[in-house]
C-alpha atoms as a PDB file:
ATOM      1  CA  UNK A   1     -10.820 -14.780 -12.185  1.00  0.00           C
ATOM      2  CA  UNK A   2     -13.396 -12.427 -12.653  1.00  0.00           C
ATOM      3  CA  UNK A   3     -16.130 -11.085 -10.096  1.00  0.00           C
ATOM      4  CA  UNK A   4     -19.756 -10.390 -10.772  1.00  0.00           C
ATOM      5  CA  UNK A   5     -18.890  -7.413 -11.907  1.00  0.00           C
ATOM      6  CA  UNK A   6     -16.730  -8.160 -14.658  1.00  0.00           C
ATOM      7  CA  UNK A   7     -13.510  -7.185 -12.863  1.00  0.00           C
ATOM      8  CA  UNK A   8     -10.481  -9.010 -13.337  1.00  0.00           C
ATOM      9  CA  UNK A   9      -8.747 -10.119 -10.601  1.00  0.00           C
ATOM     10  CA  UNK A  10      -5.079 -10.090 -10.729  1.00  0.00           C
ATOM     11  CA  UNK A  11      -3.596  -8.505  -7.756  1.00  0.00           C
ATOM     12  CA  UNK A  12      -2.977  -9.472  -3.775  1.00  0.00           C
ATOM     13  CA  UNK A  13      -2.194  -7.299  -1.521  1.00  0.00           C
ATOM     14  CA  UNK A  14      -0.728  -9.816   1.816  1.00  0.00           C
ATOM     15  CA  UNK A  15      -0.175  -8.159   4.627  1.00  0.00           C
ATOM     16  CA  UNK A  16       2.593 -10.415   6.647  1.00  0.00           C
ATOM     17  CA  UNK A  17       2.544  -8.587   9.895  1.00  0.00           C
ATOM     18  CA  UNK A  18       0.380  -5.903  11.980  1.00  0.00           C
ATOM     19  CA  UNK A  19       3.542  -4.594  13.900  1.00  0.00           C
ATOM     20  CA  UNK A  20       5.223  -1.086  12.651  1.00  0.00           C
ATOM     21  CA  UNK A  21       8.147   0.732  13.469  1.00  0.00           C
ATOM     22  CA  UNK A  22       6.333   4.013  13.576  1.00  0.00           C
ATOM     23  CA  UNK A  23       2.825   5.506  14.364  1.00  0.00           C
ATOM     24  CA  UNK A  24       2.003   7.779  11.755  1.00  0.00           C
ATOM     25  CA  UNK A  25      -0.826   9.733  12.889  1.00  0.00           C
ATOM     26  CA  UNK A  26      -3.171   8.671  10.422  1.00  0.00           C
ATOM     27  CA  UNK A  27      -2.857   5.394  10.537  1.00  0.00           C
ATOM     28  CA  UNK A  28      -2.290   4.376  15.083  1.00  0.00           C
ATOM     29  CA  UNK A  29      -2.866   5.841  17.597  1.00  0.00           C
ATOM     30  CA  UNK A  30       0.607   7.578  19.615  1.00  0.00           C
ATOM     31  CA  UNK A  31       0.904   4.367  22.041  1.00  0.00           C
ATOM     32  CA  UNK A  32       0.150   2.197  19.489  1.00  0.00           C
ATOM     33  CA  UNK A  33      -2.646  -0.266  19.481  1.00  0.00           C
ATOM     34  CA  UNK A  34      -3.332  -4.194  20.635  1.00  0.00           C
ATOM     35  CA  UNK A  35      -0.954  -6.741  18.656  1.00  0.00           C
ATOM     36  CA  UNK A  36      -1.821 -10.060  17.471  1.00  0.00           C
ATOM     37  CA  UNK A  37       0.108 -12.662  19.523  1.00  0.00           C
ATOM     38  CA  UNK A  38       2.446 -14.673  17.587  1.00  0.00           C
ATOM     39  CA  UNK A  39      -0.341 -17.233  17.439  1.00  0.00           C
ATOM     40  CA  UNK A  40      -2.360 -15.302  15.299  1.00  0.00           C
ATOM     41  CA  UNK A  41       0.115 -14.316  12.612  1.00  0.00           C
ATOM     42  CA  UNK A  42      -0.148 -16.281   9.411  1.00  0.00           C
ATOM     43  CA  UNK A  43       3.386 -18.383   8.654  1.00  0.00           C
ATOM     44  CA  UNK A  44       5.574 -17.982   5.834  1.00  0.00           C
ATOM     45  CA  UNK A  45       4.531 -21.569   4.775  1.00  0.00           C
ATOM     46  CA  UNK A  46       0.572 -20.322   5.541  1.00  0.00           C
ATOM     47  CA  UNK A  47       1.268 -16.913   3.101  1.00  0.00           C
ATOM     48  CA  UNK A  48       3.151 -19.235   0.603  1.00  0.00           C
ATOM     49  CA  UNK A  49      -0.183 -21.529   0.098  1.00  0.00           C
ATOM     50  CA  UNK A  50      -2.384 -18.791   0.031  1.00  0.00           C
ATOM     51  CA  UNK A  51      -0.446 -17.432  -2.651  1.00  0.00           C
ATOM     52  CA  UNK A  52      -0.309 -20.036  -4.694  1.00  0.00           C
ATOM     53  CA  UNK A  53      -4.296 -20.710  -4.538  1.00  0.00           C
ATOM     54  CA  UNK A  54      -4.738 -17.297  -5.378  1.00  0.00           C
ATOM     55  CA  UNK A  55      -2.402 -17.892  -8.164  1.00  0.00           C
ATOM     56  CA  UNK A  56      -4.562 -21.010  -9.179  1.00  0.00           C
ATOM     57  CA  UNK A  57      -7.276 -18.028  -9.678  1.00  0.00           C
ATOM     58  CA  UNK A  58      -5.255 -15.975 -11.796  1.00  0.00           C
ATOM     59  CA  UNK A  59      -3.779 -13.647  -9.442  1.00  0.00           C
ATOM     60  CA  UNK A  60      -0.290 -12.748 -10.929  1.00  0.00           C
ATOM     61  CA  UNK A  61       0.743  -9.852  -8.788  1.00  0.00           C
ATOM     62  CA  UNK A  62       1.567  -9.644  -5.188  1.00  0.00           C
ATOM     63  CA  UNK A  63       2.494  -7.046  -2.931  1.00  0.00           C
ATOM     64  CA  UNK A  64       3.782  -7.394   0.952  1.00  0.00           C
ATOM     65  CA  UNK A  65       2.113  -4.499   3.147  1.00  0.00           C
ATOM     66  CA  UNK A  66       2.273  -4.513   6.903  1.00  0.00           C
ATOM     67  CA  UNK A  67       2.253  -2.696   9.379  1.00  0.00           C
ATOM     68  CA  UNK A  68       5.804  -2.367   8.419  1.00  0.00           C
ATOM     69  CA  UNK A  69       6.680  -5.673   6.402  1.00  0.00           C
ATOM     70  CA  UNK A  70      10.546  -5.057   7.176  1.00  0.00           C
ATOM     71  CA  UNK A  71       9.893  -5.693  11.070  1.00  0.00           C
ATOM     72  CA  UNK A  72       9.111  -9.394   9.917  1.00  0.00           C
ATOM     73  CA  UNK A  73      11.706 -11.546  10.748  1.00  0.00           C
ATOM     74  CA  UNK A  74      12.700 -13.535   7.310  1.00  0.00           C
ATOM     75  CA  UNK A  75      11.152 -10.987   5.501  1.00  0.00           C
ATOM     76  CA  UNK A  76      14.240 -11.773   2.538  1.00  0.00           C
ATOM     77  CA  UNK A  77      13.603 -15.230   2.855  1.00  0.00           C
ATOM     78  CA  UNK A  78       9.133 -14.675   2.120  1.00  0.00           C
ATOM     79  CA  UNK A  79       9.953 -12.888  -0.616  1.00  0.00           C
ATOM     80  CA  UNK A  80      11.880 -15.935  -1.819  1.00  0.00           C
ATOM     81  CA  UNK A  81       9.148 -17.957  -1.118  1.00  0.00           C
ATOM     82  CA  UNK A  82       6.266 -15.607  -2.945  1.00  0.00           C
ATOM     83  CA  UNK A  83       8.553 -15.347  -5.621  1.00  0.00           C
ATOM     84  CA  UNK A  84       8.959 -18.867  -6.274  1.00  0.00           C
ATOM     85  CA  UNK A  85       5.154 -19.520  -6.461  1.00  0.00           C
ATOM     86  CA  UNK A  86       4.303 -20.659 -10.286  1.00  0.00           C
ATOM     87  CA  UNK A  87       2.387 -18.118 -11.945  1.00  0.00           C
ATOM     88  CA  UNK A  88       3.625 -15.061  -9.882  1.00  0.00           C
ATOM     89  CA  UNK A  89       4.799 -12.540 -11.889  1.00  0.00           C
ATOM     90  CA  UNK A  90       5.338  -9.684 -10.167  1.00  0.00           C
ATOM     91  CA  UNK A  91       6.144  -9.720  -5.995  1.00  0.00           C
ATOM     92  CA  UNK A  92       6.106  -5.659  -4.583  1.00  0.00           C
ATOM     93  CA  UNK A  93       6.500  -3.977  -1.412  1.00  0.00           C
ATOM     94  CA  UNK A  94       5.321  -1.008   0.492  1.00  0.00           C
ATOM     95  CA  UNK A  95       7.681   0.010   3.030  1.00  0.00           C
ATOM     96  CA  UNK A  96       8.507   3.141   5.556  1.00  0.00           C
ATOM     97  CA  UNK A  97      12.192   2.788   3.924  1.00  0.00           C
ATOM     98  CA  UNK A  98      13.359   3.780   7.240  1.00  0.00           C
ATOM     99  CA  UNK A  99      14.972   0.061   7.808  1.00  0.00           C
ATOM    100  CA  UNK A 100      15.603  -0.826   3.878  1.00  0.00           C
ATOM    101  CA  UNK A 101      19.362   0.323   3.842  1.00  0.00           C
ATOM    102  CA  UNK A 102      20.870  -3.150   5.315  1.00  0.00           C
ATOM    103  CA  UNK A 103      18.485  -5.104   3.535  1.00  0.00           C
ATOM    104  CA  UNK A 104      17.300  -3.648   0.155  1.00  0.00           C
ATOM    105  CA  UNK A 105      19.999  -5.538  -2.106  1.00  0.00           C
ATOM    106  CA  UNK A 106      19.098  -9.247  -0.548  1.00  0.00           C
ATOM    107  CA  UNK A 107      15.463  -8.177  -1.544  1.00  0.00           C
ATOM    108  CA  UNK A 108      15.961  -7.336  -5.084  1.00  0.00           C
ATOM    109  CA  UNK A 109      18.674 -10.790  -4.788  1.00  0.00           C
ATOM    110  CA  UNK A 110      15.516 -12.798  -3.711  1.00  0.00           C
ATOM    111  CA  UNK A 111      13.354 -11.718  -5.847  1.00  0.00           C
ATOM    112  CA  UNK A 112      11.654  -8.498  -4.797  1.00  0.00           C
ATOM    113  CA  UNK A 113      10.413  -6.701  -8.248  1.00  0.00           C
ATOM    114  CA  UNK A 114       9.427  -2.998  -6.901  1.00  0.00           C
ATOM    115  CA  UNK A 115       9.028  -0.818  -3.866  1.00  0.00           C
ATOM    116  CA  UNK A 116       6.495   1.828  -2.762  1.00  0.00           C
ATOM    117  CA  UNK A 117       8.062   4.104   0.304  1.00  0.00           C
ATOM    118  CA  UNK A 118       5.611   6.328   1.800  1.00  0.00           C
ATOM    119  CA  UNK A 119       6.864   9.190   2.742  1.00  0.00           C
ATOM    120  CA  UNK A 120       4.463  12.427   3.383  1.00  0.00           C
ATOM    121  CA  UNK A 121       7.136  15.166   3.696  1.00  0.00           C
ATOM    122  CA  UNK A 122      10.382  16.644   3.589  1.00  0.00           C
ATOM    123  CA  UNK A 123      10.876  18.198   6.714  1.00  0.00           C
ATOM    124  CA  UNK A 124      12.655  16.325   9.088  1.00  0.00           C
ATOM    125  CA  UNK A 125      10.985  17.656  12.053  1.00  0.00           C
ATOM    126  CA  UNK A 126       7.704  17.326  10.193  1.00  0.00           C
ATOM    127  CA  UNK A 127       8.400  13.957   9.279  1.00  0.00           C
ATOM    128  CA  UNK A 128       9.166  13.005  12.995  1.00  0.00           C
ATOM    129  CA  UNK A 129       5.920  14.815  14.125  1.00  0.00           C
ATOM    130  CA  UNK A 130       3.899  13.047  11.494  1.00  0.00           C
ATOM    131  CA  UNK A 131       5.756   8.868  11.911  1.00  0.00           C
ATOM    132  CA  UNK A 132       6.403   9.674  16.014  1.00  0.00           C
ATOM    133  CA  UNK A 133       8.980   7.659  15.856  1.00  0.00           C
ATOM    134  CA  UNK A 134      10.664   7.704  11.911  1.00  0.00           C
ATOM    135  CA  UNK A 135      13.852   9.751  10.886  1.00  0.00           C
ATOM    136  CA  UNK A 136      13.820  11.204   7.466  1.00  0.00           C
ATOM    137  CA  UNK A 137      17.368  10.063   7.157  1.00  0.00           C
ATOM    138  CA  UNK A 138      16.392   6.633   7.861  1.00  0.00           C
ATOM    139  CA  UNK A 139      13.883   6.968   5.076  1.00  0.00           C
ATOM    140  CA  UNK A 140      15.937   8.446   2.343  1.00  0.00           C
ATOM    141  CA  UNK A 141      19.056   6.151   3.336  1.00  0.00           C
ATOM    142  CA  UNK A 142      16.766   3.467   2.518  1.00  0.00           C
ATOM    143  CA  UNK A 143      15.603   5.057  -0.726  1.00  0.00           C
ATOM    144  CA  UNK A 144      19.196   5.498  -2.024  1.00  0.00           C
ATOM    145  CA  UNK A 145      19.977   2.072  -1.371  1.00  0.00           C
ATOM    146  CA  UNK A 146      16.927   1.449  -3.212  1.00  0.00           C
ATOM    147  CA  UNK A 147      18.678   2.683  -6.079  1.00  0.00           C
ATOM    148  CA  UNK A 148      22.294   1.278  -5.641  1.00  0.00           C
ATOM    149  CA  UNK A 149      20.160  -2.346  -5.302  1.00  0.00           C
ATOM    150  CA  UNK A 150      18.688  -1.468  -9.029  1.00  0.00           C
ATOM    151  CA  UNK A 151      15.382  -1.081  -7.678  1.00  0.00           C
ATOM    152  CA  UNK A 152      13.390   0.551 -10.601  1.00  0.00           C
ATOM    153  CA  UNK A 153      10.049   2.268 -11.532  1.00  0.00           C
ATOM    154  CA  UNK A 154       9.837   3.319  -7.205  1.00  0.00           C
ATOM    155  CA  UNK A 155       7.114   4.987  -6.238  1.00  0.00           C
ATOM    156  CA  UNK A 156       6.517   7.394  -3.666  1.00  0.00           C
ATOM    157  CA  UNK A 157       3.564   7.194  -1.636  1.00  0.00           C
ATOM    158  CA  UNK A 158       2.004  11.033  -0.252  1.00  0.00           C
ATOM    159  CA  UNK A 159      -1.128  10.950   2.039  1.00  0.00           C
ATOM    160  CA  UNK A 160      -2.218  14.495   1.437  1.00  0.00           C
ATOM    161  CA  UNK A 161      -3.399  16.311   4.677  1.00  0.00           C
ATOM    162  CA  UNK A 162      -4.279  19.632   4.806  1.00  0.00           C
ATOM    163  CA  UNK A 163      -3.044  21.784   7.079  1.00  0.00           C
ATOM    164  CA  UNK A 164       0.359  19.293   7.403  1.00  0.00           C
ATOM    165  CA  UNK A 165       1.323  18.642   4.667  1.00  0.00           C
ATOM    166  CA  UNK A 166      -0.192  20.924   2.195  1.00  0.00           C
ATOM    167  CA  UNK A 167       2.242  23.256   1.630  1.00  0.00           C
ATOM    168  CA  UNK A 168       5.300  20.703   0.456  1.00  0.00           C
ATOM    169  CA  UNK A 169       3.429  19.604  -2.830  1.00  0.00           C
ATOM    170  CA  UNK A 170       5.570  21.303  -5.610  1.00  0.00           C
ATOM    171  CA  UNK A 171       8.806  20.176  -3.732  1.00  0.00           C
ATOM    172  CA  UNK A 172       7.324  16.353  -2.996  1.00  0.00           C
ATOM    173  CA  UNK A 173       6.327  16.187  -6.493  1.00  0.00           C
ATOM    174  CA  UNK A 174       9.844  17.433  -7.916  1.00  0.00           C
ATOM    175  CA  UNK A 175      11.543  14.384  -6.545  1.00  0.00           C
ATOM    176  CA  UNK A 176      10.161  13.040  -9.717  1.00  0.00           C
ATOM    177  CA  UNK A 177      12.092  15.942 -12.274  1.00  0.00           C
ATOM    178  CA  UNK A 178      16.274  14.686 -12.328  1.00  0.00           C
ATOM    179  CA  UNK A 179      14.615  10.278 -11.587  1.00  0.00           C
ATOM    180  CA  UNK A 180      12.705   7.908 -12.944  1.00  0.00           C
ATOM    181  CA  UNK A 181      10.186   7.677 -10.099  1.00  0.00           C
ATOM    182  CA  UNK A 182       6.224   8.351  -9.837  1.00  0.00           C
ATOM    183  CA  UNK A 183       5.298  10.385  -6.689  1.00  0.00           C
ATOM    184  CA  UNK A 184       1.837   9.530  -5.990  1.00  0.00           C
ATOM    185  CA  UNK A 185      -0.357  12.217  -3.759  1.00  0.00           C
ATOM    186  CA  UNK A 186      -3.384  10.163  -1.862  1.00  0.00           C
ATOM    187  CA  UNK A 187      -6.484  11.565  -0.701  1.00  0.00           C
ATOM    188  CA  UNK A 188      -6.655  11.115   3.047  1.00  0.00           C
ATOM    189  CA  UNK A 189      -9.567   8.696   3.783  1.00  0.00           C
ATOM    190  CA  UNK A 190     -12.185   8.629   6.628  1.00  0.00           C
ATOM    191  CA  UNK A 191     -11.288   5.423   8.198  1.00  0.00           C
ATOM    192  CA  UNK A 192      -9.550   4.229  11.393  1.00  0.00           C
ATOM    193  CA  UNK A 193      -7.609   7.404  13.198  1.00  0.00           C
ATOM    194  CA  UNK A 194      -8.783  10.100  11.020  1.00  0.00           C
ATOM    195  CA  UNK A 195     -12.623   9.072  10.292  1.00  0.00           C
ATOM    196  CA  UNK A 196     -13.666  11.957  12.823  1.00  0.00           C
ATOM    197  CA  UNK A 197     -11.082  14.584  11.329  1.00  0.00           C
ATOM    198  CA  UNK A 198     -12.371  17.576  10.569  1.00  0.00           C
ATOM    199  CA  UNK A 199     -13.152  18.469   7.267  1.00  0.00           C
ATOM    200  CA  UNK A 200      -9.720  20.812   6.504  1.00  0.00           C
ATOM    201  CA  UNK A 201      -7.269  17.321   6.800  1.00  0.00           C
ATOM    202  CA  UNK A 202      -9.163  16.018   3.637  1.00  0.00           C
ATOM    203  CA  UNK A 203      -7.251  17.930   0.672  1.00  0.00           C
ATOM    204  CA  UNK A 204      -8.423  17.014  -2.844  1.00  0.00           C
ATOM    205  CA  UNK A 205      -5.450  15.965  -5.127  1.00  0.00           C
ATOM    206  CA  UNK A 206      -6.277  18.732  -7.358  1.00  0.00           C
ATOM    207  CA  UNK A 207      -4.346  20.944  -5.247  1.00  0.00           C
ATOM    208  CA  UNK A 208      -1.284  18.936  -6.550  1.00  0.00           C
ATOM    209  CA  UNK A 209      -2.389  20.487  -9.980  1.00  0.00           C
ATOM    210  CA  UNK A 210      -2.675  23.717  -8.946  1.00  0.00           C
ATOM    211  CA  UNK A 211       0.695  23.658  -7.142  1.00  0.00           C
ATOM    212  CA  UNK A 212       2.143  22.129 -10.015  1.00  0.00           C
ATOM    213  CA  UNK A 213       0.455  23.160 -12.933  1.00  0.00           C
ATOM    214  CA  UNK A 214       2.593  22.662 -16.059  1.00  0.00           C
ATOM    215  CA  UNK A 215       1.425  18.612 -15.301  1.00  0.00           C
ATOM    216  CA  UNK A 216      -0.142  17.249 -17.969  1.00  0.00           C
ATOM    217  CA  UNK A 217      -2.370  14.270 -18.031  1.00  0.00           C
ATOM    218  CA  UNK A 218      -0.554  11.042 -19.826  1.00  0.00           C
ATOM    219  CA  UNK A 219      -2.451   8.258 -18.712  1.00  0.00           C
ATOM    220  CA  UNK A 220      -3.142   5.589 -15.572  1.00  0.00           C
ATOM    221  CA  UNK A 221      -1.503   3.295 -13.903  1.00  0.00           C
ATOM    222  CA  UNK A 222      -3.880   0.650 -11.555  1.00  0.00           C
ATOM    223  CA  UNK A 223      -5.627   3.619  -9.670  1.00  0.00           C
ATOM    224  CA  UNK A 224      -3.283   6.201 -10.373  1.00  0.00           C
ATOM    225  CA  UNK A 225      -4.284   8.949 -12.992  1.00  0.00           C
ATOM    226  CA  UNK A 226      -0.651   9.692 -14.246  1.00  0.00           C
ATOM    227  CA  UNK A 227       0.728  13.055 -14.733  1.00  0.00           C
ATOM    228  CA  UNK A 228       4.275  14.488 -16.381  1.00  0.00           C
ATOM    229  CA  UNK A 229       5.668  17.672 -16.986  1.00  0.00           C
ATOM    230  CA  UNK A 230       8.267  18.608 -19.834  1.00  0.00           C
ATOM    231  CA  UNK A 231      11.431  17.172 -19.062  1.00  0.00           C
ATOM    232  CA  UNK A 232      10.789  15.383 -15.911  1.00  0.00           C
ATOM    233  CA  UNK A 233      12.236  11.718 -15.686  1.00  0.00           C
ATOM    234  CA  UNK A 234       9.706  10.520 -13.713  1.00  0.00           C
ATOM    235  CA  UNK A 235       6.098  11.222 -13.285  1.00  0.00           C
ATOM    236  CA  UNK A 236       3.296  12.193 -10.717  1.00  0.00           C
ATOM    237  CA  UNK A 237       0.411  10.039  -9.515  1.00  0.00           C
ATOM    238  CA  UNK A 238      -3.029  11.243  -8.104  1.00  0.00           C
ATOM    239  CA  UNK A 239      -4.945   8.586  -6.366  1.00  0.00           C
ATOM    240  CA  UNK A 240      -8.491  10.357  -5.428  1.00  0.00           C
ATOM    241  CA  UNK A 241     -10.545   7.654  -3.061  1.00  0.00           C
ATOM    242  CA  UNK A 242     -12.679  10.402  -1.928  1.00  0.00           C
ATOM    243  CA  UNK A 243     -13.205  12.829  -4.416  1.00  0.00           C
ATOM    244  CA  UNK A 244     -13.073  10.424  -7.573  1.00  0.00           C
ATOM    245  CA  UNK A 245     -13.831   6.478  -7.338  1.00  0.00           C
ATOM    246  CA  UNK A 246     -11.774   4.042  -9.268  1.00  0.00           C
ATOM    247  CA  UNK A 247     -13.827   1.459  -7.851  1.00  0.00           C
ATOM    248  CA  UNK A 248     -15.458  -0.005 -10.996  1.00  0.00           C
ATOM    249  CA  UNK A 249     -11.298  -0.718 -12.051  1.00  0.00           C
ATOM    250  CA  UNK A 250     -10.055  -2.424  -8.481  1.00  0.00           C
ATOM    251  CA  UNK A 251      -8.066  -5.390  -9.535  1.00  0.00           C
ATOM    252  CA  UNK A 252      -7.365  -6.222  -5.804  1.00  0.00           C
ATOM    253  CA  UNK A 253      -8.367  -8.551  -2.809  1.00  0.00           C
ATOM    254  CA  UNK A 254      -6.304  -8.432   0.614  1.00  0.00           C
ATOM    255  CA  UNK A 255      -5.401 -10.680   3.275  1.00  0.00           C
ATOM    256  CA  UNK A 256      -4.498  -9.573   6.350  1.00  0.00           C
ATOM    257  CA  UNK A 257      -1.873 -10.861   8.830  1.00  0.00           C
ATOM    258  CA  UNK A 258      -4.201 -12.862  10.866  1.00  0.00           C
ATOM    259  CA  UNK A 259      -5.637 -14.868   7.383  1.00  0.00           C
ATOM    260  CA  UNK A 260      -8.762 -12.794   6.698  1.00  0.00           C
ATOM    261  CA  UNK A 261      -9.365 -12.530   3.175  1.00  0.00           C
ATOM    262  CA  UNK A 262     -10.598  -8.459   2.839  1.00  0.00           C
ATOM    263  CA  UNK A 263     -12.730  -8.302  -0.915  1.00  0.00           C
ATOM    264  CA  UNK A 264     -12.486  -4.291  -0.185  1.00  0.00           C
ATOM    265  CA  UNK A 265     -10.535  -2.579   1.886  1.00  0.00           C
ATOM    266  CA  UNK A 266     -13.290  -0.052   2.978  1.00  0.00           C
ATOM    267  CA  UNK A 267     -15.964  -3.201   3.948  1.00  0.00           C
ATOM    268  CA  UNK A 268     -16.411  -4.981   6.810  1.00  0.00           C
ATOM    269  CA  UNK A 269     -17.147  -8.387   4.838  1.00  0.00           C
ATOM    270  CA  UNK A 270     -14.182 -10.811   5.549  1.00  0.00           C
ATOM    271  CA  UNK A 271     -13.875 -14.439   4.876  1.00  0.00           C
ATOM    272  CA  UNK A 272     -11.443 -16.713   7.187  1.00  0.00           C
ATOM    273  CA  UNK A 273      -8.685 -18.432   5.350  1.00  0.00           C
ATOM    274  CA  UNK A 274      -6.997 -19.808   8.197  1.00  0.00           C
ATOM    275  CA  UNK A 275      -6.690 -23.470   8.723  1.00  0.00           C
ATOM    276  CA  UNK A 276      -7.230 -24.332   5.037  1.00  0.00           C
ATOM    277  CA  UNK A 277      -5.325 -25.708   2.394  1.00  0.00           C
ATOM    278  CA  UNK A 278      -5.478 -27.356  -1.256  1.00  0.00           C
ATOM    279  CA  UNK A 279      -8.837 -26.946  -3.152  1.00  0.00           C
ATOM    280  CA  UNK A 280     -10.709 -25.790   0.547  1.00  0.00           C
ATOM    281  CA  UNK A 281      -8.402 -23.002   0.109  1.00  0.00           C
ATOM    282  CA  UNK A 282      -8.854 -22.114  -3.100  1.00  0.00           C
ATOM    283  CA  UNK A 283     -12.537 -22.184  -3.310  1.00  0.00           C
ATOM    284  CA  UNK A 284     -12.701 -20.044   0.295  1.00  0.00           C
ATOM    285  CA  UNK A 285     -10.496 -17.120  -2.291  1.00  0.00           C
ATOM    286  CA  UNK A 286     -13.379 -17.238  -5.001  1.00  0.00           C
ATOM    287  CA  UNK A 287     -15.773 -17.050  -2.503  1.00  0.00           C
ATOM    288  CA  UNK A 288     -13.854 -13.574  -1.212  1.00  0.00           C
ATOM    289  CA  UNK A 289     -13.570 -12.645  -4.955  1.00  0.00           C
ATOM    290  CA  UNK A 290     -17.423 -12.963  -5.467  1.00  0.00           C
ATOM    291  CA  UNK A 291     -18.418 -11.053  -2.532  1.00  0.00           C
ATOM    292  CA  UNK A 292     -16.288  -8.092  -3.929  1.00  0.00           C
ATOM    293  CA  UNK A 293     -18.480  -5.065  -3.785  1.00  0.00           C
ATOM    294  CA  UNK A 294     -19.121  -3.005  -6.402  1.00  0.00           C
ATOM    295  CA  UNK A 295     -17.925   0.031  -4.784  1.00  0.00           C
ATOM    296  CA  UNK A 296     -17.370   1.715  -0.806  1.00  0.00           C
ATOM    297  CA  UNK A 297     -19.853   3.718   0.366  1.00  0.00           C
ATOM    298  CA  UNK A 298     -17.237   6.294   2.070  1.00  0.00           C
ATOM    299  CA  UNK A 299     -16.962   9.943   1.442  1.00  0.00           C
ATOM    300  CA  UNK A 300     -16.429  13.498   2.928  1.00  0.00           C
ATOM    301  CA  UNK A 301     -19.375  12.605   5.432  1.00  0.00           C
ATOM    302  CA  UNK A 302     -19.397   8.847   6.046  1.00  0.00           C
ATOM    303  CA  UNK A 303     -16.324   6.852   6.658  1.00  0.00           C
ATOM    304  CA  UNK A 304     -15.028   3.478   5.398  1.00  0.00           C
ATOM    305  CA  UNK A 305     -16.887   0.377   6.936  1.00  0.00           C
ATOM    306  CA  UNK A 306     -14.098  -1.381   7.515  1.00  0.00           C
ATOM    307  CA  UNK A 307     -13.504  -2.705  11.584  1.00  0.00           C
ATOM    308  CA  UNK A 308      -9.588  -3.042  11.131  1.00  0.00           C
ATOM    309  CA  UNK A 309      -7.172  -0.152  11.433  1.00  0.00           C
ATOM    310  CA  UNK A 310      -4.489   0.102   8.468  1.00  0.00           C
ATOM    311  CA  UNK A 311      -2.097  -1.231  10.464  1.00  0.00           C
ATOM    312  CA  UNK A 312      -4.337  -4.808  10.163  1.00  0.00           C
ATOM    313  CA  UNK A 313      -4.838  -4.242   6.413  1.00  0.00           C
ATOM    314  CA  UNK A 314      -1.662  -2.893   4.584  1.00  0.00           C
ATOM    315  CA  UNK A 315      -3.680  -0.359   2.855  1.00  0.00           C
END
């Protein structure tokens, strides 16, 4: 289905719970922050209906954010379930990694196509300081197993903040020289915990060029401009929200744990999916997909309009 803006819409991004193992500072607060009840969580057989409307519309792609989606219980068995829904081609997961060891082969057995890890350095003391709770072991135990499972085409997932992180970005982006990977670098973004940063955190991802400079533009990917250098395996991603909009190319709508259908993840709009089913259902989904904006107003000195942390969202 297309919007008014001529933008084909093929991609969900279903966030299937608001609960995370860590609090990375950029996305909660250190004590965390008010959970939905039980109640208010969407059910596998709610997600599973949603999908398949969205489906109905053309949507081909999904991808299960969180939070954390491993801290679902039954997450194996939802990915089953997505999986299953006619006209899905593709089901995707972004993860910590830091509890995908036990579990990452029963993914890819159930259906599970690819996995994005975030992971923003490293350092294991830096990586503590920035998840408050993660272990870089725990994250690249669950990478490895990744690859035993015959999890392909990964993708690593970099918030770049200056002043943190800054100084890791040839090493981050050289996981991608002896595998076949894509390390994507992300511009920070004014919005929840870090919309009153100061100005230093936000890092433009042409610092990844400068720190790496024999990349060499080969292309794009979704909103990724995609970089290689000679004799890599892999390849580098920028994704610049701030400093370059891909906005007029989103292929995207969200829907968060609690059933609210997001058109953009930086607006406030939100339409209520909750409590419908069959052609109700459907119809509530093209209403989301026509409200799609043409673009987010956020930059270095406004931030996002959205009124739900990324824990609600699933970036």
């Amino acid at each position: 289905m297309r919007d008014e803006f001529g933008r084909d819409i093929r991609y969900l991004r279903l966030s299937v719970t608001d609960r995370c193992n860590c609090r990375c500072v950029y996305c909660m607060p250190e004590n965390g922050v008010p959970m939905l009840s039980h109640a208010d969580i969407l059910s596998f057989e709610e997600m599973r209906d949603i999908v398949a409307a969205a489906a109905s519309l053309g949507v081909r792609k999904v991808r299960l954010t969180g939070g954390e989606p491993l801290v679902r219980r039954g997450i194996v068995d939802l990915v089953g379930m997505v999986a299953a829904v006619p006209g899905i081609d593709e089901v995707d997961m972004t993860t910590n990694a830091t509890l995908l060891a036990p579990v990452a082969a029963s993914l890819r057995d159930a259906g599970l196509t690819r996995l994005n890890v975030s992971l923003d350095t490293l350092n294991a003391a830096r990586y503590k300081a920035i998840t408050r709770r993660g272990t870089l072991a725990d994250a690249l135990a669950g990478l490895a197993a990744a690859h035993d499972a015959g999890f392909a085409n990964t993708k690593i997932n970099c918030v770049l903040i200056g002043g943190v992180n800054d100084d890791e970005l040839r090493p981050l982006a050289e996981l991608a020289r002896d595998r076949d990977l894509t390390v994507r670098f992300i511009e920070l973004m004014r919005m929840g915990e870090c919309a009153g940063w100061p100005k230093g955190r936000f890092v433009s991802a042409d610092e990844v060029l400068s720190a790496v400079p024999e990349l060499v533009r080969v292309g794009g990917q979704g909103v990724s401009e995609l970089y290689q250098a000679p004799g890599w395996k892999g390849s580098v991603g920028l994704i610049r929200p701030m400093t370059h909009r891909f906005c007029s190319s989103c292929d995207r709508i969200r829907v968060t744990a609690d059933g609210r259908l997001k058109p953009c993840l930086h607006s406030a709009a939100e339409v209520n999916l909750r409590g419908l089913s069959g052609q109700d259902l459907a119809e509530a989904i093209r209403a989301g997909i026509a409200a799609k904006p043409r673009g987010h107003r956020m930059d270095n000195g406004r931030a996002s309009d959205s009124l739900r942390a990324m824990n609600e969202i699933g970036g």
